[in-house]
Protein backbone atom coordinates (compact mmCIF):
# COMPACT_ATOMS: atom_id res chain seq x y z
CA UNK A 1 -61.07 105.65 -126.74
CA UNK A 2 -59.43 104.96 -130.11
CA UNK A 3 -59.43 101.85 -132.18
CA UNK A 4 -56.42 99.39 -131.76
CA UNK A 5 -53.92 99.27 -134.44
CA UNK A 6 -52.02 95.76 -135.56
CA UNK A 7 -48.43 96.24 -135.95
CA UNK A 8 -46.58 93.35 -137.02
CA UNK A 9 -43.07 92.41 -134.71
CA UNK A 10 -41.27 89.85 -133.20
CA UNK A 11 -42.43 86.43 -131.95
CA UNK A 12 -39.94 84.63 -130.06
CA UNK A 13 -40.06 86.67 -126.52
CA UNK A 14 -36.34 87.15 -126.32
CA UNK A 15 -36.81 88.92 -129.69
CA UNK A 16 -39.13 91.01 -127.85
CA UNK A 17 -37.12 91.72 -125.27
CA UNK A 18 -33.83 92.39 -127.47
CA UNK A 19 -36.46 94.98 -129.57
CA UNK A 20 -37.42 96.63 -126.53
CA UNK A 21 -34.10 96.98 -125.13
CA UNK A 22 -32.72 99.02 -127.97
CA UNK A 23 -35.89 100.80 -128.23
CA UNK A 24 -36.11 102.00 -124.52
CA UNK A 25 -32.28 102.77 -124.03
CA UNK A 26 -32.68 104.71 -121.19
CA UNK A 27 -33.91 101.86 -119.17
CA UNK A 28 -32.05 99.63 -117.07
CA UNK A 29 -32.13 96.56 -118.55
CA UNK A 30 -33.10 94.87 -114.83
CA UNK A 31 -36.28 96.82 -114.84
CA UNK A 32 -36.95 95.94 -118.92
CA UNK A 33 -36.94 92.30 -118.00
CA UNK A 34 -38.51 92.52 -114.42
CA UNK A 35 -41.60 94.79 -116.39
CA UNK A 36 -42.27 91.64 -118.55
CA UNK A 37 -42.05 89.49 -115.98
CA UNK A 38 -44.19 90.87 -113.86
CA UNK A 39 -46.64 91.25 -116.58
CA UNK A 40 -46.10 87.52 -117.87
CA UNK A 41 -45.39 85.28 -115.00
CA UNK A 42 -42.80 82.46 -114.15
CA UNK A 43 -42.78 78.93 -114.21
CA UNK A 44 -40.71 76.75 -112.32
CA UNK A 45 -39.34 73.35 -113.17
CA UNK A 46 -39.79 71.34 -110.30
CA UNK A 47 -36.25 70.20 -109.56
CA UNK A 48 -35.99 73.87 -109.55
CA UNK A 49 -37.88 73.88 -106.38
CA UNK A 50 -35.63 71.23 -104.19
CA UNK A 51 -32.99 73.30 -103.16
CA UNK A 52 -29.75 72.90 -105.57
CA UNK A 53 -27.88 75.02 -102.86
CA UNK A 54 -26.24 73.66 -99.80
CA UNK A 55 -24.07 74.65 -96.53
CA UNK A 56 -21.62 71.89 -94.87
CA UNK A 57 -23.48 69.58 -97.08
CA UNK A 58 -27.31 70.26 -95.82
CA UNK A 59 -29.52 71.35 -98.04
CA UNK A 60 -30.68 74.83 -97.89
CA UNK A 61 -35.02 76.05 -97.52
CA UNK A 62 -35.94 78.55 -99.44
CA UNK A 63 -38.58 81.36 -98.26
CA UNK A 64 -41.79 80.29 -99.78
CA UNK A 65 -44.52 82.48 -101.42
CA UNK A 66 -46.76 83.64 -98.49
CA UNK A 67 -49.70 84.77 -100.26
CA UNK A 68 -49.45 87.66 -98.29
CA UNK A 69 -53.14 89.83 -99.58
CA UNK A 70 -53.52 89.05 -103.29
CA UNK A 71 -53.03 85.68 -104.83
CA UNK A 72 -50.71 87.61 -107.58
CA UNK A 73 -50.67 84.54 -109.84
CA UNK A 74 -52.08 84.23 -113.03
CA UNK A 75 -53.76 80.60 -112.64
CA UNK A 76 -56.03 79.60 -110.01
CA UNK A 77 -54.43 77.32 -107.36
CA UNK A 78 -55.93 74.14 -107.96
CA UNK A 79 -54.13 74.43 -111.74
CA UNK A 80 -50.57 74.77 -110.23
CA UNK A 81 -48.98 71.17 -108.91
CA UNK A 82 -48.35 70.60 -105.75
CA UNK A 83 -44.77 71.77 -105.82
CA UNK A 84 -45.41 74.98 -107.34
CA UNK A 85 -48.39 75.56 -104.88
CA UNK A 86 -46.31 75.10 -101.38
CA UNK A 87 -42.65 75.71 -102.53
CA UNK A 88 -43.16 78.49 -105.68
CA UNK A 89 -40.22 81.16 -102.98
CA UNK A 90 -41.61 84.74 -102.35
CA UNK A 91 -39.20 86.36 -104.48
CA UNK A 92 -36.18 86.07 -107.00
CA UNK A 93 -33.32 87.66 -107.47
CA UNK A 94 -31.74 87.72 -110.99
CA UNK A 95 -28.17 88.58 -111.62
CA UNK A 96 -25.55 88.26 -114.35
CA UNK A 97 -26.24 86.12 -117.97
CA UNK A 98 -26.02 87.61 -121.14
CA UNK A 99 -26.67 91.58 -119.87
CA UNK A 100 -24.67 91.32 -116.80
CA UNK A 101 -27.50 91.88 -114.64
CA UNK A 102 -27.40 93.69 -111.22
CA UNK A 103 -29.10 92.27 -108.98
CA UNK A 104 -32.74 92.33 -109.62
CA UNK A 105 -35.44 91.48 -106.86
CA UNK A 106 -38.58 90.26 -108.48
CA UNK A 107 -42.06 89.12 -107.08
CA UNK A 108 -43.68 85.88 -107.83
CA UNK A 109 -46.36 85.34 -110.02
CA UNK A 110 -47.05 82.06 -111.63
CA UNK A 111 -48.24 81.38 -114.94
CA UNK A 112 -47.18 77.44 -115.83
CA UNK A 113 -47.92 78.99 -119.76
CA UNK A 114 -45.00 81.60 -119.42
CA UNK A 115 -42.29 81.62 -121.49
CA UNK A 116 -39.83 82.26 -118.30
CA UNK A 117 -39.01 79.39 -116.89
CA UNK A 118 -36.74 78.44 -113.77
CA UNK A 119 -34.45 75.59 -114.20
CA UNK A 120 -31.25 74.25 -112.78
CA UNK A 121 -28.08 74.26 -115.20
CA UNK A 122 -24.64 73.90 -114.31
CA UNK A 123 -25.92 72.99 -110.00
CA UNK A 124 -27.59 76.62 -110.39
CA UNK A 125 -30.37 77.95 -111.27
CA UNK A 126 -31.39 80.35 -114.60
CA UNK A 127 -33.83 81.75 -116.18
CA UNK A 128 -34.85 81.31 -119.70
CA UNK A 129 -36.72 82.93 -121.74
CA UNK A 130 -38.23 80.63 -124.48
CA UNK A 131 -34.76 78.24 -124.55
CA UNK A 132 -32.16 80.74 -123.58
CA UNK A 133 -30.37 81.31 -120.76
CA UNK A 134 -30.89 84.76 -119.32
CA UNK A 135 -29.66 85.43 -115.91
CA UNK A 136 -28.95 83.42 -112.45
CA UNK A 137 -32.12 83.01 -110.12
CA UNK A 138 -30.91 83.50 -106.41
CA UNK A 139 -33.13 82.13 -103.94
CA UNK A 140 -33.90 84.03 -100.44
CA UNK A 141 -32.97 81.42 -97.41
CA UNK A 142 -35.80 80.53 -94.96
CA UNK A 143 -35.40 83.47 -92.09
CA UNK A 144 -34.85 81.49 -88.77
CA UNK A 145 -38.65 82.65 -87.40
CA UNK A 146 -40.43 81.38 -90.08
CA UNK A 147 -39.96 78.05 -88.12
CA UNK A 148 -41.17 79.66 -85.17
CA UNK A 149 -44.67 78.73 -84.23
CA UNK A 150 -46.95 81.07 -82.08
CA UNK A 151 -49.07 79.78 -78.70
CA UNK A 152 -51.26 78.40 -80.70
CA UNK A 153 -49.21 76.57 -83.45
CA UNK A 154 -49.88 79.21 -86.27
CA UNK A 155 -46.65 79.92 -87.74
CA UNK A 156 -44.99 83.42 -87.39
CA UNK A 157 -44.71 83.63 -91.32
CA UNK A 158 -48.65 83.12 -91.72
CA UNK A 159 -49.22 86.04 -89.45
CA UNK A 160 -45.99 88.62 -90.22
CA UNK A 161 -44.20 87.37 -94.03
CA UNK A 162 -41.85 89.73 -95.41
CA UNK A 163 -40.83 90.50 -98.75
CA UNK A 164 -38.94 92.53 -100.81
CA UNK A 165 -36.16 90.53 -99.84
CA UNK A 166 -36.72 91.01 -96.02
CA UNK A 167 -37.11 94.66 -96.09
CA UNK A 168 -40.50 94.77 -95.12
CA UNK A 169 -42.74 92.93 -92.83
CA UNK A 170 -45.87 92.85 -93.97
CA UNK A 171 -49.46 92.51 -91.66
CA UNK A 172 -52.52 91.70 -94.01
CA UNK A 173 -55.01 91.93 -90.61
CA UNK A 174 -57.66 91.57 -92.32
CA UNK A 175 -57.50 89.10 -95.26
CA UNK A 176 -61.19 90.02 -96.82
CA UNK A 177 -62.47 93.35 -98.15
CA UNK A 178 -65.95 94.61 -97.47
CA UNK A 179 -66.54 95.95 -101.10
CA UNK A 180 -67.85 92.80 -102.01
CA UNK A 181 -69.27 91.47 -105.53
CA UNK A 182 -69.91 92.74 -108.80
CA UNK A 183 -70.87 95.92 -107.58
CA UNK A 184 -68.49 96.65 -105.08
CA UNK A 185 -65.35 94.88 -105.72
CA UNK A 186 -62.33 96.47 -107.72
CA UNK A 187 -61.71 95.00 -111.15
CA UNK A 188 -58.58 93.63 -110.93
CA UNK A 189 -58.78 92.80 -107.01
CA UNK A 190 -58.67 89.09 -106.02
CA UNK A 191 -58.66 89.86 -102.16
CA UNK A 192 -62.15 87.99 -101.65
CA UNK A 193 -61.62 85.60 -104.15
CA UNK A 194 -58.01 84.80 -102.91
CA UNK A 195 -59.06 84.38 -99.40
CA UNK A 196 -61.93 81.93 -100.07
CA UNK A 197 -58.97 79.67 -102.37
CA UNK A 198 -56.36 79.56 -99.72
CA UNK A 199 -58.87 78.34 -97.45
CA UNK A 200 -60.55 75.89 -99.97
CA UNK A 201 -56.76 74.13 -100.41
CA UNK A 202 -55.95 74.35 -96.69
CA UNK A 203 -53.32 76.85 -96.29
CA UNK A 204 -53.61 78.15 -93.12
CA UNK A 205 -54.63 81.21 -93.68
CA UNK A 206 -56.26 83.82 -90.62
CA UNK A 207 -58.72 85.89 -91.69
CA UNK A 208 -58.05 88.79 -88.84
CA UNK A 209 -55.60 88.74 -87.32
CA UNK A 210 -55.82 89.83 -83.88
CA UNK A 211 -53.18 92.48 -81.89
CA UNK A 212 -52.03 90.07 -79.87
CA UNK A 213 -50.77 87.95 -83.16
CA UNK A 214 -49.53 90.53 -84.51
CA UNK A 215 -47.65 91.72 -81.08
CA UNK A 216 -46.14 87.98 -81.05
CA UNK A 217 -45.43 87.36 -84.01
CA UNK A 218 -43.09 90.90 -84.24
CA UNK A 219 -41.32 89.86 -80.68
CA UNK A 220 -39.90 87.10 -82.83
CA UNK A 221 -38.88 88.84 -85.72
CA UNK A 222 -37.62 91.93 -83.63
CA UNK A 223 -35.42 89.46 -81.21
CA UNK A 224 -33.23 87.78 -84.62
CA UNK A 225 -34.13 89.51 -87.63
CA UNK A 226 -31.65 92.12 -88.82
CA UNK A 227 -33.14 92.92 -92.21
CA UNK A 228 -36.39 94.33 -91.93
CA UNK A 229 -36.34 98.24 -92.19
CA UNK A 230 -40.39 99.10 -92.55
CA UNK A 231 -43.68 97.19 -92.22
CA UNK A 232 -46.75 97.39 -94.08
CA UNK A 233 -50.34 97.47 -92.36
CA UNK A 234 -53.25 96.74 -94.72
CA UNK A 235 -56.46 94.66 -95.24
CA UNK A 236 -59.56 95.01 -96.78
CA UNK A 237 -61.94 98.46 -96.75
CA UNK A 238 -64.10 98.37 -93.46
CA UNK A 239 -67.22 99.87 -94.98
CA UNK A 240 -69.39 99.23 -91.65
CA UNK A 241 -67.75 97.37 -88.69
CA UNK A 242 -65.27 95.10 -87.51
CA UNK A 243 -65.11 93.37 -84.20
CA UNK A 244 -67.53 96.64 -83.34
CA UNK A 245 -65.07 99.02 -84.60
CA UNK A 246 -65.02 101.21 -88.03
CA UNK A 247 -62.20 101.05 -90.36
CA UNK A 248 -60.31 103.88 -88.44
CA UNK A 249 -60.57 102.26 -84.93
CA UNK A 250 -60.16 98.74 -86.48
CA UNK A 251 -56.20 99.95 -88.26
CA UNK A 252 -55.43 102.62 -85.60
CA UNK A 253 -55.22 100.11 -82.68
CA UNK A 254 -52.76 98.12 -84.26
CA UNK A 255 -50.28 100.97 -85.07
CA UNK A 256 -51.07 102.32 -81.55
CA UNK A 257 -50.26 98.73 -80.13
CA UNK A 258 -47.21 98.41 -82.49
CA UNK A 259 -45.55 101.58 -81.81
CA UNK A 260 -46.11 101.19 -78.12
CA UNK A 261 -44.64 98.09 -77.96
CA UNK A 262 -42.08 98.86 -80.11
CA UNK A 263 -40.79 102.43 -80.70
CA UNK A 264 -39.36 103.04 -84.05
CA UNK A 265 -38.03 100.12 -84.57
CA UNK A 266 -39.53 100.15 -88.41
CA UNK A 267 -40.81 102.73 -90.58
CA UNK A 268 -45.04 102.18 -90.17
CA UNK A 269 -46.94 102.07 -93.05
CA UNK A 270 -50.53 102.07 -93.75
CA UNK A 271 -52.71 101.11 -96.63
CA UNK A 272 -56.03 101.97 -95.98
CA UNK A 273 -59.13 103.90 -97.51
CA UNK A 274 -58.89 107.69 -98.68
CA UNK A 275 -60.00 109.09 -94.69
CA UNK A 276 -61.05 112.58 -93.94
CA UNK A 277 -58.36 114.59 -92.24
CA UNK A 278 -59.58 114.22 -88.63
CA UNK A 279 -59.23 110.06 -88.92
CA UNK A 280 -55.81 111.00 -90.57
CA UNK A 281 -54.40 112.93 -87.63
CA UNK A 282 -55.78 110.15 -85.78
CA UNK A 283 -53.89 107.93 -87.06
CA UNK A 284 -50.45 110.15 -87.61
CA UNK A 285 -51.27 110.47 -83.70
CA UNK A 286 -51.13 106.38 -83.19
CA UNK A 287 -47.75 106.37 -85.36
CA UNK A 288 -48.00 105.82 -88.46
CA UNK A 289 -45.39 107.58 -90.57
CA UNK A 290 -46.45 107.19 -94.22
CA UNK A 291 -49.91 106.59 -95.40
CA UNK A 292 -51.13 104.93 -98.73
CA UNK A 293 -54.38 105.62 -99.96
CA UNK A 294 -54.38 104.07 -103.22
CA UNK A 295 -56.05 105.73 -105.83
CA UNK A 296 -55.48 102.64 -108.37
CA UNK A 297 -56.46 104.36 -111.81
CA UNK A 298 -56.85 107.65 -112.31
CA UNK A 299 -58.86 108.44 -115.36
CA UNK A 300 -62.42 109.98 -114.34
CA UNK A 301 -64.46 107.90 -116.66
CA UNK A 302 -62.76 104.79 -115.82
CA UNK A 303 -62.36 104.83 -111.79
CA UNK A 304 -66.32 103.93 -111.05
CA UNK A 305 -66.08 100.74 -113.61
CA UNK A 306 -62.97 99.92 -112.43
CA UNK A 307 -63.40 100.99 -108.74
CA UNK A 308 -66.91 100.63 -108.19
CA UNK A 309 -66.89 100.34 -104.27
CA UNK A 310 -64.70 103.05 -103.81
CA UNK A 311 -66.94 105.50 -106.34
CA UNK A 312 -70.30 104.30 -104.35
CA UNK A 313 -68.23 105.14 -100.82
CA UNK A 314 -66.25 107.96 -101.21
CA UNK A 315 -65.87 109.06 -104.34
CA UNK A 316 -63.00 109.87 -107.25
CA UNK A 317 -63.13 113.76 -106.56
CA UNK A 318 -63.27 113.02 -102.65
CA UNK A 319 -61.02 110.22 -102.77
CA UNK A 320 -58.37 112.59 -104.47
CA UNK A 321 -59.02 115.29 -102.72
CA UNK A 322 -58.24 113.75 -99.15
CA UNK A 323 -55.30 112.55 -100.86
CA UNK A 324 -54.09 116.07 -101.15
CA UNK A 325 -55.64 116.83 -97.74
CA UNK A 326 -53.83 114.21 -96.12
CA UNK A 327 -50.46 116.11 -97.03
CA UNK A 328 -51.33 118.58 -94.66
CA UNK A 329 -50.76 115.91 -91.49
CA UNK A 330 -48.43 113.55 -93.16
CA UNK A 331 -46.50 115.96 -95.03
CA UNK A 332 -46.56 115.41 -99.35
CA UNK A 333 -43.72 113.36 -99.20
CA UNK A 334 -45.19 110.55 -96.66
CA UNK A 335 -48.24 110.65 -98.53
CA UNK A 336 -48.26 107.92 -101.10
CA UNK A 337 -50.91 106.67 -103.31
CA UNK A 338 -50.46 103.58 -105.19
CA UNK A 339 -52.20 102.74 -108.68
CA UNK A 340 -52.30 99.68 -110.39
CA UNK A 341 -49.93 100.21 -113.76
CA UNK A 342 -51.35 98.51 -116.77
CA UNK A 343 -55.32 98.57 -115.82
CA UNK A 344 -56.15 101.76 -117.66
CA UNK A 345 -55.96 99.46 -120.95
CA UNK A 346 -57.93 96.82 -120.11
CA UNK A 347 -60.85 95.40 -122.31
CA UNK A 348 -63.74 96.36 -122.22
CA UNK A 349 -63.33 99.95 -120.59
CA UNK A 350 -59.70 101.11 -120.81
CA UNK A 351 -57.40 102.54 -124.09
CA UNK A 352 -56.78 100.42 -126.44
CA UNK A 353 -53.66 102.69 -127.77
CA UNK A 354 -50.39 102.81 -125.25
CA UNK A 355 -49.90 106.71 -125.89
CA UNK A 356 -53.39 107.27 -124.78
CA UNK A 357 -52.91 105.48 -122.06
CA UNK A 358 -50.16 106.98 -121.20
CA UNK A 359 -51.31 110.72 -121.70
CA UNK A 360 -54.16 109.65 -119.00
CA UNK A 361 -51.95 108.14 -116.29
CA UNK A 362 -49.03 111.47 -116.76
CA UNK A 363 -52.10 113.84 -116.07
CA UNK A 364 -52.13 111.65 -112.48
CA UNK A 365 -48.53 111.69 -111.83
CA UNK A 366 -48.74 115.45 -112.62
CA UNK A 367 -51.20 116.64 -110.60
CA UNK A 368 -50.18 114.72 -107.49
CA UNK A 369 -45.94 115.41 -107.74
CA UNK A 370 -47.23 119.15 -108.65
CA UNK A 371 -48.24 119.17 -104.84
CA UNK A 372 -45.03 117.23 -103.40
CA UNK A 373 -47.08 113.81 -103.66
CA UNK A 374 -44.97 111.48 -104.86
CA UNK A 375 -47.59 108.15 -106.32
CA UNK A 376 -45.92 104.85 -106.97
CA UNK A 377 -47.31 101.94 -108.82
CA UNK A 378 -47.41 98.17 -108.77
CA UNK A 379 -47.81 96.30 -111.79
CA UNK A 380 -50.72 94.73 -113.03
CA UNK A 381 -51.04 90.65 -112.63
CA UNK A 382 -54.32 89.94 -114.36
CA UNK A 383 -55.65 87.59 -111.81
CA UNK A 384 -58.26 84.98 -113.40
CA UNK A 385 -60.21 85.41 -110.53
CA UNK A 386 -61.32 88.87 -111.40
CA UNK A 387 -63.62 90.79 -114.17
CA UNK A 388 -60.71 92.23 -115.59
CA UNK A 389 -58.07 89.83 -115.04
CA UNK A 390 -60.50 87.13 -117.13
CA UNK A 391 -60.92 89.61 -119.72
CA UNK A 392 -57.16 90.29 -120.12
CA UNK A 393 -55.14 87.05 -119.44
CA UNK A 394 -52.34 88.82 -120.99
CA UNK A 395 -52.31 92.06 -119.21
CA UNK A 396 -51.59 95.47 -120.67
CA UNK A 397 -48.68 95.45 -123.66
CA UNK A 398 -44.43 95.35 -122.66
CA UNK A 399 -44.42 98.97 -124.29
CA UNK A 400 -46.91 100.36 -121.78
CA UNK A 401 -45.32 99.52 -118.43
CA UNK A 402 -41.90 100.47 -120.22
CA UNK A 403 -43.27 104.27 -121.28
CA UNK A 404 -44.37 104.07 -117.89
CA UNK A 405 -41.66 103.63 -116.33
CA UNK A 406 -40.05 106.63 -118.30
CA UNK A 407 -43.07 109.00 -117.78
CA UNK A 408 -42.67 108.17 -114.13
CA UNK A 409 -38.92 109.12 -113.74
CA UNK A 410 -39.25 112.13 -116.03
CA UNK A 411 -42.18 113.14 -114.35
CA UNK A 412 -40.25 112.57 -111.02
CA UNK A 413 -37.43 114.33 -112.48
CA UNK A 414 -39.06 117.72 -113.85
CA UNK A 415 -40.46 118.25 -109.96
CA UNK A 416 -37.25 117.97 -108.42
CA UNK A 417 -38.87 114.92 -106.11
CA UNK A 418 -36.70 112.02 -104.65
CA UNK A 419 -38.54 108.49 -104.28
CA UNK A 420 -41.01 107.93 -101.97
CA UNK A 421 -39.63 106.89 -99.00
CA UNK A 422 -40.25 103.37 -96.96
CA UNK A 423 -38.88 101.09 -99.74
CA UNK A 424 -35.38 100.99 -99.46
CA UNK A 425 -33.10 102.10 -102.01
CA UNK A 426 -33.70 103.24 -105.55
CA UNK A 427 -31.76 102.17 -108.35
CA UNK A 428 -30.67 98.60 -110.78
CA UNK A 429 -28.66 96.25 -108.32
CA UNK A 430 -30.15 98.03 -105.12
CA UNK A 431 -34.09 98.14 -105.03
CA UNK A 432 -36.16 95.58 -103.59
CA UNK A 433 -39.36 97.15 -104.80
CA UNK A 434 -40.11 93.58 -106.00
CA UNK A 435 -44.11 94.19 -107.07
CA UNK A 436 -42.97 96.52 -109.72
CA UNK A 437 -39.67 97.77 -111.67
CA UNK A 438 -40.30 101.64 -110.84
CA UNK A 439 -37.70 101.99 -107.96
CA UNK A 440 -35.15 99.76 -110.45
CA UNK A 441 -35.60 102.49 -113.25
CA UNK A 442 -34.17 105.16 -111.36
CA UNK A 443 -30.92 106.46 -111.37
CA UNK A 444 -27.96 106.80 -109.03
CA UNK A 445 -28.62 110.79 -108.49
CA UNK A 446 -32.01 109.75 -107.37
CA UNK A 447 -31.19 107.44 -105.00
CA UNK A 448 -32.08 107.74 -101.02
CA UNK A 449 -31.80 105.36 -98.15
């Protein structure tokens, strides 16, 4: 690790911005801005939150923020208002202003000390950064079954949200993670932590969610909703049991239950821990089509501080060599670990220079796309509910997650590789990748359905 050098530079952040612009001109300038967004949060005014939109005179509900694993904000929720709390929408989507954006879907994370701020002007809405003007927020309407309540009253949204502006439905099952504490616990993971918040300010918020939910909750979606191309089935590592089952049994009988009940209707998705290759084929056998099993950082001296539970587990050699093992059933292309873009510089473990950094993270990317594994990366929200995320209010620097982005579509580039599939399409104006600007950064010859 090297020693950090001060470089004097611009203050005002749309001086940042217009520095970074010209000095990343291979960028899109939708996945510039979404990058430092995503890394610095969004405020909302709150007449920005009563819907300046309206049909035959009615006013309009927005889809809210679902909280659908992580808390991805960057204050805890009893410092956000009530407005922000319960009607802060899932998503934005940014278009026109000053750069003639395409349209830009972005993830929310709020941060009332951000210098973006939402605010109406001219019976719209903008952004701004600092005082300017920078682009017009669209708002995603309320989808008819989020209305819709289950047997029981629970809504359909609490069980099955979806995001990336209705792409993909996404089943949290199991809202806690059994690496738990200090010791355990990822660095920059606020799944336990987010959990016991939600429940502390009453949002209804199931902690597993059973088959049958799940079951009911997609016979709703599936009998009106025409967006949704893939879902996403995740939850916390199963270290011992759950409901008597292990962590294969306990994610297998879902996708076995899903695909049963309804046959490729979307793209099936699984996040789970790195499994040996017999549990994989067991669950490419219940359906699943692409499997995730995030690697999160990949540097060997940082992955047990920053992973902890997954080093005492599994592993960092193991865990990365199922990965590659995993190719063998899935094929490389449907197998696609995630890591979390910005943590290799965190305080106290990670680089304190960006080309270090980098040079770490490329030697990743490498080795997997070498093999036909194509990663992908969210970025970073330094939750204040976590080790790192209190260390590191400010996350790792603009110029990190922009190099990133460039390493990542070279790297992509120099293998021949298309994107990983199950997010939509790639490129400015057409990704809905909204947790990070990767799929925004890549260009039209890239792009796949």
């Amino acid at each position: 690790m090297t020693k950090t050098t001060s470089k004097a530079g611009p203050t005002r952040r749309i001086d940042v911005l217009e520095a970074q612009l010209a000095a990343h001109p291979t960028l899109p300038r939708e996945a510039v801005l979404k990058a430092d967004l995503l890394r610095t949060g969004i405020r909302f005014e709150d007449d920005a939150l009563i819907s300046v939109a309206t049909e035959n005179g009615v006013a309009k509900e927005h889809q809210p923020k679902s909280y659908f694993i992580f808390s991805f904000d960057m204050v805890r929720q009893k410092e956000l208002d009530e407005t922000q709390k319960w009607h802060a929408p899932e998503e934005i989507a940014l278009t026109g202003g000053p750069w003639g954006l395409r349209r830009t879907i972005v993830s929310t994370r709020l941060n009332p000390a951000s210098p973006y701020r939402v605010a109406p002007r001219d019976s719209a809405l903008w952004l701004h950064v600092d005082e300017t003007p920078v682009a017009e927020v669209g708002l995603r309407d309320l989808p008819p079954y989020y209305r819709e309540k289950l047997a029981d009253g629970r809504s359909v949204a609490e069980i099955a949200p979806v995001i990336e502006w209705g792409y993909l439905v996404y089943l949290t099952v199991f809202r806690v993670c059994q690496y738990f504490g200090a010791k355990e616990e990822c660095q920059f993971c606020d799944i336990n932590n987010n959990y016991r918040q939600q429940i502390q300010e009453g949002r209804p918020y199931t902690g597993v969610k059973s088959v049958a939910d799940v079951l009911a909750a997609l016979e709703r979606i599936d009998a009106t909703d025409t967006f949704s191309r893939a879902y996403t089935l995740t939850g916390g590592s199963v270290t011992s049991l759950l409901q008597g089952k292990n962590e294969v049994e306990f994610y297998s009988q879902y996708v076995e239950a899903i695909e049963s009940r309804f046959p490729g209707r979307w793209i099936s998705k699984v996040v789970t821990q790195a499994w040996p290759v017999a549990d994989v084929k067991r669950l490419k056998a219940a359906g699943a089509q692409i499997y995730h099993p995030n690697y999160e950082v990949w540097d060997p001296e940082l992955f047990p501080k920053i992973c902890p539970g997954k080093t005492r587990y599994i592993g960092r050699d193991e865990w990365i060599r199922r990965i590659v093992d995993a190719a063998e059933v899935f094929g490389p292309a449907n197998v696609i670990p995630n890591f979390v873009g910005g943590v290799e510089m965190a305080r106290p473990y990670g680089y304190t220079e960006v080309e270090d950094a980098i040079r770490s993270t490329a030697e990743g990317l490498n080795y997997f796309m070498s093999k036909g594994i194509t990663p992908r990366f969210t970025t970073w929200c330094p939750e204040p509910m976590t080790p790192l995320g209190d260390a590191n209010p400010d996350g790792a620097p603009l110029e990190y997650h922009l190099r990133l982005l460039e390493t990542y579509r070279d790297t992509l580039r120099s293998f021949n590789l298309a994107p990983p599939p199950g997010y939509g399409e790639a490129g400015p104006g057409r990704a809905v990748f909204s947790v990070s600007p990767f799929m925004d950064a890549l260009e039209t010859a890239e792009v796949i359905a």
